[in-house]
Protein backbone atom coordinates (compact mmCIF):
# COMPACT_ATOMS: atom_id res chain seq x y z
CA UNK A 1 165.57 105.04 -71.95
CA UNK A 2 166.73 102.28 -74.81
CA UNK A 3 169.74 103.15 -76.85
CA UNK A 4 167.54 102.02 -79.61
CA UNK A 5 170.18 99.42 -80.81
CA UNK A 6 167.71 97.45 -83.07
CA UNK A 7 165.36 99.84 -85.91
CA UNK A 8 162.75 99.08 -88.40
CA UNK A 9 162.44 100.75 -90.86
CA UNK A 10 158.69 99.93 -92.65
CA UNK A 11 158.54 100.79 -96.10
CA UNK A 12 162.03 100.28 -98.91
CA UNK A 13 160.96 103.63 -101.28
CA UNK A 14 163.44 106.50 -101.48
CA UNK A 15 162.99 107.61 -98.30
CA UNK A 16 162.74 104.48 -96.14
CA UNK A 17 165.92 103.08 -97.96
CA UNK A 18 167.80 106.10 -97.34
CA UNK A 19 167.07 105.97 -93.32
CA UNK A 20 167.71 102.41 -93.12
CA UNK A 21 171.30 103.49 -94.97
CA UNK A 22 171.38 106.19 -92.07
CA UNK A 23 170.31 103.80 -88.99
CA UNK A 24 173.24 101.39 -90.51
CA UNK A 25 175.92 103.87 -90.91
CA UNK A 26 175.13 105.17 -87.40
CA UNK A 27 175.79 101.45 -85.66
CA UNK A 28 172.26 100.10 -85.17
CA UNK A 29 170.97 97.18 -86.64
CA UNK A 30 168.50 97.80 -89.00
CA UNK A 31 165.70 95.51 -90.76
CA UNK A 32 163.70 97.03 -93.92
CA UNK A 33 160.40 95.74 -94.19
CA UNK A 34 158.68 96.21 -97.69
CA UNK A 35 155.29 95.10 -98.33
CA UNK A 36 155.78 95.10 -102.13
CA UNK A 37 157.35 91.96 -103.26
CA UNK A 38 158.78 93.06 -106.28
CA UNK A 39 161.16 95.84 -104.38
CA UNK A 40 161.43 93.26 -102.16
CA UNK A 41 162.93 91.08 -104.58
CA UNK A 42 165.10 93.89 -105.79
CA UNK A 43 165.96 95.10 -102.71
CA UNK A 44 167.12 91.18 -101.92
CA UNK A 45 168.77 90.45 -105.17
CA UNK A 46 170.61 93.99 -105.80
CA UNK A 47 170.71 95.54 -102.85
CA UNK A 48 169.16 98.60 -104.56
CA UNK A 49 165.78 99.85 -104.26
CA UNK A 50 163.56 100.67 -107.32
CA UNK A 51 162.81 103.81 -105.98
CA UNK A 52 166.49 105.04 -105.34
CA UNK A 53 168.55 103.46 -108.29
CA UNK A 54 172.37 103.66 -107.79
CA UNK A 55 172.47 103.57 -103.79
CA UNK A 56 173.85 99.89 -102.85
CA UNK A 57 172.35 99.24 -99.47
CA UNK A 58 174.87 98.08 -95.99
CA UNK A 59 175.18 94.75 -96.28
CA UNK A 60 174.10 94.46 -92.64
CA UNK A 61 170.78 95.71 -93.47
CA UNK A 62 168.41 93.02 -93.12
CA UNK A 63 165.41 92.26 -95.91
CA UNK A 64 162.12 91.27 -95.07
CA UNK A 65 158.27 91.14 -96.04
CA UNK A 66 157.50 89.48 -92.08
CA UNK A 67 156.28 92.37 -90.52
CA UNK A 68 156.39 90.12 -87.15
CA UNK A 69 160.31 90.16 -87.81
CA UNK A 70 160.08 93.97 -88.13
CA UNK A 71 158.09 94.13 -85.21
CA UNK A 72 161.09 93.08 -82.49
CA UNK A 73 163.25 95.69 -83.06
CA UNK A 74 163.30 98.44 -80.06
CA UNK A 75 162.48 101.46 -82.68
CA UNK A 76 160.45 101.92 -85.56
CA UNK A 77 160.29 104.33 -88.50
CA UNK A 78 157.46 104.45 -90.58
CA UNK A 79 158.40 105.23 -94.39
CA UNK A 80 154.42 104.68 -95.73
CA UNK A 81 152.28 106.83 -97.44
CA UNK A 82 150.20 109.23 -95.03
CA UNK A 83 146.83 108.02 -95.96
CA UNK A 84 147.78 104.13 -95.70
CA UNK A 85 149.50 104.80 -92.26
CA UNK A 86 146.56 104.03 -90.13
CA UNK A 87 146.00 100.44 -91.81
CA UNK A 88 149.85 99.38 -91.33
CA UNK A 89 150.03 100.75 -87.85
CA UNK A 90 146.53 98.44 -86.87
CA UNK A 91 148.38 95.27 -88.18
CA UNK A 92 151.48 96.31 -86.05
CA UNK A 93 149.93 97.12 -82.64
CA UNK A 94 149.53 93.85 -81.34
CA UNK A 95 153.49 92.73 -82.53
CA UNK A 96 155.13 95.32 -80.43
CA UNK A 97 156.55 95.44 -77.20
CA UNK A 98 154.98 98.49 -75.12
CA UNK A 99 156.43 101.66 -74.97
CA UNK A 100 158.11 100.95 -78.71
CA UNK A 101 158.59 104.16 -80.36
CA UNK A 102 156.60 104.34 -83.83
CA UNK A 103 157.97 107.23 -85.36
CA UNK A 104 156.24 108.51 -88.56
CA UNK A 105 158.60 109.85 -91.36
CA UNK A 106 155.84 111.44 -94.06
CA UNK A 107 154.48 114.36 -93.90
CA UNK A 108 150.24 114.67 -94.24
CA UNK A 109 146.86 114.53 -92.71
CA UNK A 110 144.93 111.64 -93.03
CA UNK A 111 141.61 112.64 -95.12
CA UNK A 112 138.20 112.50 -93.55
CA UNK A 113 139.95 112.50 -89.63
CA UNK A 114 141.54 114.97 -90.06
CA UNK A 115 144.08 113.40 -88.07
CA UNK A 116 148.12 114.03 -87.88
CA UNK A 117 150.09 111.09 -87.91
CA UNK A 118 151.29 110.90 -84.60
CA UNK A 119 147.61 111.29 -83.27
CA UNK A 120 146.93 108.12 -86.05
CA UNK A 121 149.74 106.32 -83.90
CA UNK A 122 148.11 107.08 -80.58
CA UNK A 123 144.53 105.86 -81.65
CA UNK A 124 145.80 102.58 -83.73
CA UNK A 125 148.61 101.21 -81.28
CA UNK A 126 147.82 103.10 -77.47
CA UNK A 127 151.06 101.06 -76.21
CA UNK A 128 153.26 103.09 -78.34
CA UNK A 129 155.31 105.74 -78.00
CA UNK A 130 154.33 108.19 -81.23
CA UNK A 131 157.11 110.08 -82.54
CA UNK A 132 157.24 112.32 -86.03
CA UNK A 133 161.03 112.64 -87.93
CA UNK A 134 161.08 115.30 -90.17
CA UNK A 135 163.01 118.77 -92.12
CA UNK A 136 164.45 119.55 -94.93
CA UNK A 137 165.88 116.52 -96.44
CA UNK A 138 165.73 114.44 -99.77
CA UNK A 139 166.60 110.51 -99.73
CA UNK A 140 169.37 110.75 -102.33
CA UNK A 141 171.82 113.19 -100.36
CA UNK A 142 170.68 110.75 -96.99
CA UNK A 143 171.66 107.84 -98.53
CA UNK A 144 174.64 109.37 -100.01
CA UNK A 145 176.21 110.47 -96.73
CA UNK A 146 175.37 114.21 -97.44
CA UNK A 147 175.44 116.73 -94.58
CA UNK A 148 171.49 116.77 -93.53
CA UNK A 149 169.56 118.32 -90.35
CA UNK A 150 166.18 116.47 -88.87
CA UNK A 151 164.25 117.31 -85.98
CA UNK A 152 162.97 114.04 -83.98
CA UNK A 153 159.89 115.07 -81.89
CA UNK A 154 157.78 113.37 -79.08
CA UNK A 155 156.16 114.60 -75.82
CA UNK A 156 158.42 112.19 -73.95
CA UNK A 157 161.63 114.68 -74.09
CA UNK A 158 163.88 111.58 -73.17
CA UNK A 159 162.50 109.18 -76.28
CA UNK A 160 162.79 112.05 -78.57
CA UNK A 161 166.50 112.09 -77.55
CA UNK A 162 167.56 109.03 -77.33
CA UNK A 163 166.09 108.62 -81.06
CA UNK A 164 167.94 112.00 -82.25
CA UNK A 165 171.55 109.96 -80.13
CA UNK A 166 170.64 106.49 -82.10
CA UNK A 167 169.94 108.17 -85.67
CA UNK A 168 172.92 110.23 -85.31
CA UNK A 169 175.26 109.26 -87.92
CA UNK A 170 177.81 112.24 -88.01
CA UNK A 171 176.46 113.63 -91.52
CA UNK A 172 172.88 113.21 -90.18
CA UNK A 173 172.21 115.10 -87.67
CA UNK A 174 168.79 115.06 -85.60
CA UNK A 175 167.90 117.38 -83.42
CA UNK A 176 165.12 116.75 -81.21
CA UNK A 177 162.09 118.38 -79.57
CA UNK A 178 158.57 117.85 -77.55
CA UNK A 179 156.81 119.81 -80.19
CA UNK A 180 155.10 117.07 -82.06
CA UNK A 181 152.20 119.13 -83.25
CA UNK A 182 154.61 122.06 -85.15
CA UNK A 183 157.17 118.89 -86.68
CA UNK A 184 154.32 117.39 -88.27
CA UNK A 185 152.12 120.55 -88.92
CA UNK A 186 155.17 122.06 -90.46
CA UNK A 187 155.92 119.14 -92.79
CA UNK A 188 152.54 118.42 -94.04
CA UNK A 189 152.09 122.27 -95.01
CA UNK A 190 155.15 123.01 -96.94
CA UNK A 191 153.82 120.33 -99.40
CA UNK A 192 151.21 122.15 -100.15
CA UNK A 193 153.01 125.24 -100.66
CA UNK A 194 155.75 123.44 -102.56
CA UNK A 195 152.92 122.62 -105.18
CA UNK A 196 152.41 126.46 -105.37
CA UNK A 197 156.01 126.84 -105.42
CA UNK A 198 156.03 124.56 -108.76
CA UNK A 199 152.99 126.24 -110.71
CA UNK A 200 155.43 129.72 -110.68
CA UNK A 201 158.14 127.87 -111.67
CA UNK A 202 156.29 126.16 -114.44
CA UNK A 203 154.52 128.99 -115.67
CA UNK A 204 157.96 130.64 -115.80
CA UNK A 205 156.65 133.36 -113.52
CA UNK A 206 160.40 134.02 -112.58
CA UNK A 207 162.95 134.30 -109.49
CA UNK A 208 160.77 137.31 -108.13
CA UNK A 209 157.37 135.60 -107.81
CA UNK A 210 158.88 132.32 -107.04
CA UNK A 211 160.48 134.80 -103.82
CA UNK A 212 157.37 136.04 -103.28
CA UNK A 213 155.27 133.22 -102.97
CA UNK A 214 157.59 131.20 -100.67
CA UNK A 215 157.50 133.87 -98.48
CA UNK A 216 153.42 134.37 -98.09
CA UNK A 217 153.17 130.77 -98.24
CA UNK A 218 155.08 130.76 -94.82
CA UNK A 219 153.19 133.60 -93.54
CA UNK A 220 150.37 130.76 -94.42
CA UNK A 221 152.17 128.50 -92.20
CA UNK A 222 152.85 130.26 -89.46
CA UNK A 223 149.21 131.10 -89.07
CA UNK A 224 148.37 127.73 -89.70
CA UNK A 225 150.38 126.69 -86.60
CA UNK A 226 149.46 129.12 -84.57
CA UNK A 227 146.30 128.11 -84.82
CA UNK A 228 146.68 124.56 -83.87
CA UNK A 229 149.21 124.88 -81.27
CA UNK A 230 152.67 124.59 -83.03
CA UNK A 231 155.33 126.61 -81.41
CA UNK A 232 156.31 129.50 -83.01
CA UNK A 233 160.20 128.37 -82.98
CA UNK A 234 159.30 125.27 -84.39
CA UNK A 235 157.85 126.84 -87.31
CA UNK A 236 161.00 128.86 -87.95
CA UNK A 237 162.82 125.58 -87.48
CA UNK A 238 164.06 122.86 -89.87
CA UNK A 239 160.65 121.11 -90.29
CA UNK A 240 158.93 124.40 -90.62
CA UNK A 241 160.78 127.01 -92.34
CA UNK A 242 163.88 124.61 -93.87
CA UNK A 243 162.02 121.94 -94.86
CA UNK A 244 159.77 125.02 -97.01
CA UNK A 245 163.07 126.61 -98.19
CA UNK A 246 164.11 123.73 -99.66
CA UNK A 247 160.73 121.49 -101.70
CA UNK A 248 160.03 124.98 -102.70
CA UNK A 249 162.79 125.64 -105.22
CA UNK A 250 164.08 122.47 -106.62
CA UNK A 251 162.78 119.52 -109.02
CA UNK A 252 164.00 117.28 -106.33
CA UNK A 253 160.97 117.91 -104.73
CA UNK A 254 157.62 115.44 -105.83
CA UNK A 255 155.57 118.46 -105.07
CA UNK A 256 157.41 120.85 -106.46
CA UNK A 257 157.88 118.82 -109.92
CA UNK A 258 154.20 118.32 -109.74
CA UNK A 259 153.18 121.86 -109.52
CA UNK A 260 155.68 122.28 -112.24
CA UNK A 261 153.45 120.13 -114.51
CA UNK A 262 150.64 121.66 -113.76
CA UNK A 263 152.23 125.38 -114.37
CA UNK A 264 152.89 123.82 -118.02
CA UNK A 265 149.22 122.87 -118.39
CA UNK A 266 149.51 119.28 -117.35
CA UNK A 267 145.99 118.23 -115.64
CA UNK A 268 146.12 117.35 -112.08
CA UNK A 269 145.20 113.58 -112.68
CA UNK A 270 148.67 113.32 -114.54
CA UNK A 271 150.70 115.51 -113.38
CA UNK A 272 151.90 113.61 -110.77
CA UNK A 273 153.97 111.07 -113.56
CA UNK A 274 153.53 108.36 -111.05
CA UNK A 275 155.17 109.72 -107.97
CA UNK A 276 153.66 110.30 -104.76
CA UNK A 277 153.20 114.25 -103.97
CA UNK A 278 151.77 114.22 -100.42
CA UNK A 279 150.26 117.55 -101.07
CA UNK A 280 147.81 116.17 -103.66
CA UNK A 281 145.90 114.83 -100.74
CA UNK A 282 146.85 116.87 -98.23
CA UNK A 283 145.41 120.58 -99.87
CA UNK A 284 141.98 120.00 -99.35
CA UNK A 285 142.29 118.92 -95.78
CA UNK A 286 144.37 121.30 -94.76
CA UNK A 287 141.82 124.06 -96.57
CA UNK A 288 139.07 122.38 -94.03
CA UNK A 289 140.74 122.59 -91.04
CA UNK A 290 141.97 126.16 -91.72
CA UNK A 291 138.22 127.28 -91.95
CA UNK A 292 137.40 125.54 -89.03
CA UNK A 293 139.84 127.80 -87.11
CA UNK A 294 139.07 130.75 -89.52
CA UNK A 295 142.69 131.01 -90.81
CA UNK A 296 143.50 132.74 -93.87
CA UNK A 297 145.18 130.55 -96.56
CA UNK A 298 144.52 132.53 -100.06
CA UNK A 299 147.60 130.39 -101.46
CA UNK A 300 146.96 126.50 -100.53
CA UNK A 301 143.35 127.51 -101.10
CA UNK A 302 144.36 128.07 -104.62
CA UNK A 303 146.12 124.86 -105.05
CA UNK A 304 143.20 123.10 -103.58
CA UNK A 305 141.13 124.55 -106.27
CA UNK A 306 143.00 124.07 -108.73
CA UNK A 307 143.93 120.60 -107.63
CA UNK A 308 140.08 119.68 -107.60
CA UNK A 309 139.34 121.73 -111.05
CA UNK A 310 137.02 124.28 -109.81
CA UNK A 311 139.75 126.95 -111.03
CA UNK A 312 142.67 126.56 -113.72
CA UNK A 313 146.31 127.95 -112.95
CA UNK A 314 145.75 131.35 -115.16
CA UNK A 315 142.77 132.43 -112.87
CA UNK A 316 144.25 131.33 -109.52
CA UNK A 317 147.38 133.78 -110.75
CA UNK A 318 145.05 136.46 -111.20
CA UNK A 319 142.78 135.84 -107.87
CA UNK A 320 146.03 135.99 -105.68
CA UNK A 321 147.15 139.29 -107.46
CA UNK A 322 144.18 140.92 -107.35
CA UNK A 323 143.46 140.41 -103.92
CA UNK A 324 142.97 143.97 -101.42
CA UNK A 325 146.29 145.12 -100.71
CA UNK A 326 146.74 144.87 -96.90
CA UNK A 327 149.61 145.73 -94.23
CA UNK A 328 151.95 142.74 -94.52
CA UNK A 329 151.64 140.15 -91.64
């Protein structure tokens, strides 16, 4: 298996920007592909991308909008938004050497398919090797150098780590797994729950409730992942459990700051300020699949009402209270 000496890194937001950092500090060399030109520009000119203000990128790190250029390194990590994934990933496919690793880095399920990202991989580019990178970890403290944990999953056990070996920059640290389903499953349901997380916070519900939710919302989880074939372990792992612990109790967090607007009585079509929370799109999708597998999910059903305005925030509070008290599970 490649030592992965060349990465991608497609998409210069926050995030992408703050692995390419990562990639750099840990030896490879990295090109960031951005498809908007004026953070292209910026990211050229400054070395500084729009999204992550005061974090001056390697010098090594090369700039580009060719995604042909992108296409010849040996790795690639895919910073894009969930639902624009499968379009980006249909213009790659026929740049890439076979067997390249495309390894998704956002957390959600494509709407309509009801697809993860790694199965979007599969489908778009079947010469691929799909790989998800996620846990609990915000772009500022990556791109700062701050101690931070990953998980790097794919069924081939010996891609997944060699990835973890070539992202491995001392303060990040990847660990790696064959358990793509829980990485992703877990990452694209904490959002959700995050959002949840946010509405107590923002309704000033206090430290008790804001306890109390987190921990049904990962009961949620769990049974969520059961359900569609996560491990249990990776659940309680960094993309399950740490990656919950920590969008669901800071404004660091898009979701979380987004349920926090909508705790204050901000409607859902604003609330978001102009950042991308993943859970926006994700609640309702993951509220579909959990029927079709007849899993109960009283809390991200909430949020998906109240996301879609068939409930406000003061009478989802009330339905979760209210509900039959059971044996806890």
């Amino acid at each position: 298996m490649s030592s992965f000496d060349r990465i991608a890194v497609l998409g210069g937001g926050a995030w992408g920007s703050a692995l390419a950092q990562t990639a750099a500090r840990a030896g490879r060399n990295v090109v960031l592909w951005e498809h908007d030109a004026k953070n292209a520009q910026q990211l050229i000119d400054k070395r500084e991308s729009l999204y992550l203000p005061g974090v001056t990128l390697d010098p090594a790190i090369t700039i580009t909008r060719d995604l042909t250029e992108a296409a010849r390194a040996e790795a690639i990590l895919l910073v894009i938004p969930a639902q624009v994934l499968r379009a980006v990933v249909t213009q790659l496919e026929p740049l890439i050497t076979a067997r390249t690793p495309l390894v998704a880095c956002a957390k959600g399920i494509e709407h309509g398919t009801h697809k993860f990202m790694t199965e979007i991989i599969a489908e778009c580019a079947p010469s691929a090797i799909p790989a998800i990178l996620s846990g609990p970890s915000f772009a500022a403290d990556v791109a700062r150098g701050l101690p931070t944990a990953v998980t790097i999953a794919a069924t081939d056990a010996a891609c997944a780590q060699a990835l973890a070996q070539a992202m491995n920059s001392g303060s990040f640290r990847p660990y790696h797994s064959t358990d793509v389903r829980g990485v992703e499953l877990g990452g694209a349901t904490k959002n959700v729950l995050a959002i949840a997380a946010g509405i107590v916070e923002g309704k000033q519900l206090g430290a008790s409730a804001l306890a109390a939710m987190t921990t049904r919302g990962f009961a949620e989880l769990i049974r969520f992942g059961k359900a569609y074939g996560a491990r249990i372990e990776t659940m309680h792992g960094l993309s399950g459990f740490g990656d919950l612990v920590l969008t669901c109790g800071t404004s660091q967090s898009r979701n979380f700051s987004f349920g926090m607007a909508l705790g204050r009585g901000e409607r859902p079509d604003t609330a978001s300020h102009g950042k991308l929370a993943e859970g926006f799109f994700t609640a309702p999708v993951l509220i579909e699949m959990a029927r079709a597998k007849d899993v109960e999910m009283p809390i991200t059903a909430a949020v998906a009402a109240i996301l879609d305005g068939r409930i406000s925030v003061d009478a989802a509070i009330e339905g979760l209270l209210t509900r039959p008290l059971k044996a806890e599970e």
